[in-house]
N, C-alpha and C. Protein backbone atom coordinates (compact mmCIF):
# COMPACT_ATOMS: atom_id res chain seq x y z
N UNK A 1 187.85 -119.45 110.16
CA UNK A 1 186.51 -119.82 110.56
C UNK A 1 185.68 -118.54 110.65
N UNK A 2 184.40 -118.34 109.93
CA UNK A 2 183.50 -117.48 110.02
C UNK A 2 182.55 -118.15 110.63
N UNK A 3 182.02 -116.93 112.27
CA UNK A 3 180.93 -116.99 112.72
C UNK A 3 180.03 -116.16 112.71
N UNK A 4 178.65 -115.75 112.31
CA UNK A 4 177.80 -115.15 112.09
C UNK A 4 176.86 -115.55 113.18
N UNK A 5 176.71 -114.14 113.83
CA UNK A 5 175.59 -114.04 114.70
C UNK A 5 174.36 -113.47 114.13
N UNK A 6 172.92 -114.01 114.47
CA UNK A 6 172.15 -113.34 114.05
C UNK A 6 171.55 -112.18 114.81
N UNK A 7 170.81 -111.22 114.04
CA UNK A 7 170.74 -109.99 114.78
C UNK A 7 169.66 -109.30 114.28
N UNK A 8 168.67 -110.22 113.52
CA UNK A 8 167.49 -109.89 113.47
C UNK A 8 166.25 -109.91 114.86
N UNK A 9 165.46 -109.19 114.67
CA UNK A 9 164.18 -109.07 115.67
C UNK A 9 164.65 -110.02 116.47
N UNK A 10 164.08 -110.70 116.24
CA UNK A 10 163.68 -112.36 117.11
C UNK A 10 164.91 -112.51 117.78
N UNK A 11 166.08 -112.27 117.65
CA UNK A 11 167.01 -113.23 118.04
C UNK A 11 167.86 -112.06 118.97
N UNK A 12 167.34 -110.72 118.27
CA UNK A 12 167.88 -109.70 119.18
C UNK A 12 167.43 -109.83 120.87
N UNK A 13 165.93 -109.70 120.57
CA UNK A 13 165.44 -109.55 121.86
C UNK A 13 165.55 -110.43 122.50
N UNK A 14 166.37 -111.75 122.05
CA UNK A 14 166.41 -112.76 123.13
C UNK A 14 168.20 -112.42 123.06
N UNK A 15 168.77 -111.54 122.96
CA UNK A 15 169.60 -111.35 123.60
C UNK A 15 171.11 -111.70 122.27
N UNK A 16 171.02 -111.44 121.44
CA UNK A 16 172.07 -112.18 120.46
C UNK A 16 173.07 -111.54 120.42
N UNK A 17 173.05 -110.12 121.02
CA UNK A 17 173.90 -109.04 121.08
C UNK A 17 175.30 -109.51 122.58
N UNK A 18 174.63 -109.88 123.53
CA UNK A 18 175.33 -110.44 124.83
C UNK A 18 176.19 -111.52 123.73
N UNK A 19 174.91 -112.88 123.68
CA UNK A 19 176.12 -113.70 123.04
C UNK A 19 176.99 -113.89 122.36
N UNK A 20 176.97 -112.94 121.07
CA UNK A 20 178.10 -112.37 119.99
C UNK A 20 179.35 -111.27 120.99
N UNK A 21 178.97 -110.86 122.24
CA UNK A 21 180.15 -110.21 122.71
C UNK A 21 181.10 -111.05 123.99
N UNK A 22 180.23 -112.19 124.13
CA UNK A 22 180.22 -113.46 124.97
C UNK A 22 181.40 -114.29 124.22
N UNK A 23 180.92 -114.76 123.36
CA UNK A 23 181.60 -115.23 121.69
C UNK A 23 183.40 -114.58 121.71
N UNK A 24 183.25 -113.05 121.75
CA UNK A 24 184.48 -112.80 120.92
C UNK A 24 184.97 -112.94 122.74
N UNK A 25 184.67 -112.78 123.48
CA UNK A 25 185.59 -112.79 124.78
C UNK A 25 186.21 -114.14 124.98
N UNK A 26 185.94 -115.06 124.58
CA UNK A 26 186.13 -117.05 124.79
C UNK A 26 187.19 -116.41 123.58
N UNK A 27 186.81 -116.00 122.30
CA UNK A 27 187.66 -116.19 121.06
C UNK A 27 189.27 -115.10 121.55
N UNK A 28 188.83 -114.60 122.07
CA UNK A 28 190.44 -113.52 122.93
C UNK A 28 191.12 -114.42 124.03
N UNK A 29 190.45 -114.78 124.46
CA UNK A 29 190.71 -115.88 126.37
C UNK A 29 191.52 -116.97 125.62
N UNK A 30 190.82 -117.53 124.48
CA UNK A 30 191.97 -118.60 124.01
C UNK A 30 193.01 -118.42 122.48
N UNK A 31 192.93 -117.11 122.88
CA UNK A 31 194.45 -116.37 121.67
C UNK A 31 194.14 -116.98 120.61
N UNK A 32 192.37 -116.98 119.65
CA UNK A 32 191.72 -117.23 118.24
C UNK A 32 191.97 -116.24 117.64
N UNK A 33 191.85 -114.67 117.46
CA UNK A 33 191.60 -113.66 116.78
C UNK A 33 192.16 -113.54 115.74
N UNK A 34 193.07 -114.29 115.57
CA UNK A 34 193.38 -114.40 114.20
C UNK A 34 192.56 -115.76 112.91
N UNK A 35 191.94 -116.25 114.08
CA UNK A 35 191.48 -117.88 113.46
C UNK A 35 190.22 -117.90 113.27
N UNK A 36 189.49 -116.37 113.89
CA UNK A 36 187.68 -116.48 113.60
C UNK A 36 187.59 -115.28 113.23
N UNK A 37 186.49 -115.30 112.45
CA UNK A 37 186.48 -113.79 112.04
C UNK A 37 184.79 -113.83 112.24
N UNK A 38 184.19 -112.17 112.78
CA UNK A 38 182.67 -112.55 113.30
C UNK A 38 182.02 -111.63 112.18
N UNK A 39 181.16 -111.91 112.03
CA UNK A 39 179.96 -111.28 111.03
C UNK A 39 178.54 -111.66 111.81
N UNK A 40 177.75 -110.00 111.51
CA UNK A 40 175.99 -110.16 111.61
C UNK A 40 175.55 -110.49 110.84
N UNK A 41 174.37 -111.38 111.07
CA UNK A 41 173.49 -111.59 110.41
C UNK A 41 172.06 -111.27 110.33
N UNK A 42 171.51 -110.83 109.30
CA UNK A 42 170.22 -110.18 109.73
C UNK A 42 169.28 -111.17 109.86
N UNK A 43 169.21 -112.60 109.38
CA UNK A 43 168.55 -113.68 109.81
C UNK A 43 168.83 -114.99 109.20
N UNK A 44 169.24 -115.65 109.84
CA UNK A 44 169.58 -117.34 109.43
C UNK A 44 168.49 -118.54 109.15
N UNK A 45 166.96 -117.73 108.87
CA UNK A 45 165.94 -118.33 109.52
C UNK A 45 165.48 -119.61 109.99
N UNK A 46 165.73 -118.89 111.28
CA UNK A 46 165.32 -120.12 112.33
C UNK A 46 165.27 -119.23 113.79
N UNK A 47 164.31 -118.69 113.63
CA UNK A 47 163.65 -117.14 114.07
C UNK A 47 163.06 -117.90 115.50
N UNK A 48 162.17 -119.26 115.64
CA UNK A 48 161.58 -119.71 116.39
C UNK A 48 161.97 -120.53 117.45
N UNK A 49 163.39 -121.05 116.85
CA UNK A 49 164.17 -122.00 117.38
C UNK A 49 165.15 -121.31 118.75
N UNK A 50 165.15 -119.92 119.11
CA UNK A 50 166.42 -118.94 120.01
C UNK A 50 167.16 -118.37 118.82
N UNK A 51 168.47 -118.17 119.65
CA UNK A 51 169.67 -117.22 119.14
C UNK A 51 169.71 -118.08 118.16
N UNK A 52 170.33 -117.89 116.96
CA UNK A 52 171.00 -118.91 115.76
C UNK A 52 172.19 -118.26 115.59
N UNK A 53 173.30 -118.93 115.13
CA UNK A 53 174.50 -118.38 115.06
C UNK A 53 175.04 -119.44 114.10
N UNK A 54 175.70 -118.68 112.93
CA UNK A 54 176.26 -119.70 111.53
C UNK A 54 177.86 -120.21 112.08
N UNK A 55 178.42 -120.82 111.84
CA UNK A 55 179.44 -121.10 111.96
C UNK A 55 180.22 -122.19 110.85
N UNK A 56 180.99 -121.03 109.55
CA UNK A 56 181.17 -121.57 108.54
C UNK A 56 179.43 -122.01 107.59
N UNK A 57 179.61 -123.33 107.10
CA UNK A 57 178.27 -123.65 106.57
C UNK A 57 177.03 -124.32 107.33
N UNK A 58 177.58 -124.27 109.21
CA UNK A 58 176.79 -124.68 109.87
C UNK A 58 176.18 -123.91 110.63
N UNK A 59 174.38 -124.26 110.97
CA UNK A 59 173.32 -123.33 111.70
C UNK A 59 173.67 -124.19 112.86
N UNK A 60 173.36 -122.83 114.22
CA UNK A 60 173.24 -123.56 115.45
C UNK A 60 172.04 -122.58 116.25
N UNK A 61 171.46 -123.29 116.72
CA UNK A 61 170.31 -122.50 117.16
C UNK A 61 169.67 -122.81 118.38
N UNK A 62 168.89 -122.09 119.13
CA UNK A 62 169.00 -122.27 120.46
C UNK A 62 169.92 -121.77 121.59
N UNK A 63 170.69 -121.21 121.06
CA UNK A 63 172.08 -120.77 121.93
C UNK A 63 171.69 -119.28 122.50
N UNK A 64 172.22 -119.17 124.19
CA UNK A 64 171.92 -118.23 124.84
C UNK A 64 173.04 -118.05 125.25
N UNK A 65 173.02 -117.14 127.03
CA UNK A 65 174.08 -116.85 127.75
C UNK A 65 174.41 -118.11 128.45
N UNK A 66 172.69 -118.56 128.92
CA UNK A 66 173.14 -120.38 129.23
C UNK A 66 174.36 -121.24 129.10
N UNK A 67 174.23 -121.39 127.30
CA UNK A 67 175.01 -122.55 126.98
C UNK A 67 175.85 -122.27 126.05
N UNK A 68 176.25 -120.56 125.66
CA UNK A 68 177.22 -120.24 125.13
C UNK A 68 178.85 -120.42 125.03
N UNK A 69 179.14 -120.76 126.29
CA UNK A 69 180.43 -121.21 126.71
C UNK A 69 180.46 -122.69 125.72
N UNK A 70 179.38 -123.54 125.91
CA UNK A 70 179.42 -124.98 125.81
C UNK A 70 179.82 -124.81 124.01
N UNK A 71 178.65 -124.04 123.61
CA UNK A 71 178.89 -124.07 122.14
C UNK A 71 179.90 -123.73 121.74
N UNK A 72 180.73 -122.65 122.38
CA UNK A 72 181.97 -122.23 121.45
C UNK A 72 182.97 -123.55 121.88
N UNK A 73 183.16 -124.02 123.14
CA UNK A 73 183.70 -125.13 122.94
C UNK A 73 183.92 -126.48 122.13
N UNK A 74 182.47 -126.83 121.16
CA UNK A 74 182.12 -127.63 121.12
C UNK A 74 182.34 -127.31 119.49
N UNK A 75 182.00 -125.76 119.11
CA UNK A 75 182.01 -125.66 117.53
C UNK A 75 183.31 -124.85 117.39
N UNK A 76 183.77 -124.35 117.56
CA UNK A 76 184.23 -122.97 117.17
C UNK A 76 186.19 -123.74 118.50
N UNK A 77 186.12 -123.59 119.25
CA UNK A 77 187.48 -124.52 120.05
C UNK A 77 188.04 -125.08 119.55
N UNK A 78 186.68 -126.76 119.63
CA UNK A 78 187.29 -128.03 119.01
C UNK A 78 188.14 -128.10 117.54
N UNK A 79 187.29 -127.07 116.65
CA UNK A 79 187.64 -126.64 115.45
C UNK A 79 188.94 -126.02 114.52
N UNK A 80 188.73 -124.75 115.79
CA UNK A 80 189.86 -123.80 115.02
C UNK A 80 191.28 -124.52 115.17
């Protein structure tokens, strides 16, 4: 499973850097590191929408420190 965080402007300053290190800490906590592999992205555009983060061929967007837990559960957990 490839997840791509974005890490352009927009998505920096709302913080995309926390959630991509947020991300690999859930992906260590439940012994993934062999099952995700992370990549930046310089923009997924969807610049307006929050953080966006690819996962495989899917956009998810909106995602913060908020509801980061929820998402990796929900995409990236349920999944691997």
């Amino acid at each position: 499973m490839k997840v791509s965080v974005c890490i352009g402007s927009s998505c920096h300053k709302k913080g995309s850097y926390r959630v991509q290190e947020r991300l690999k800490e859930l992906v260590d906590e439940h012994g993934l590191s062999g099952k995700v592999q992370f990549a930046s992205a310089f923009c997924l555009g969807h610049c307006k929408d929050g953080i966006s983060i690819g996962i495989d061929d899917e956009i998810i967007t909106g995602v913060g420190m908020g509801n980061v837990d929820q998402v990796f559960e929900e995409f990236i957990l349920n999944e691997a």
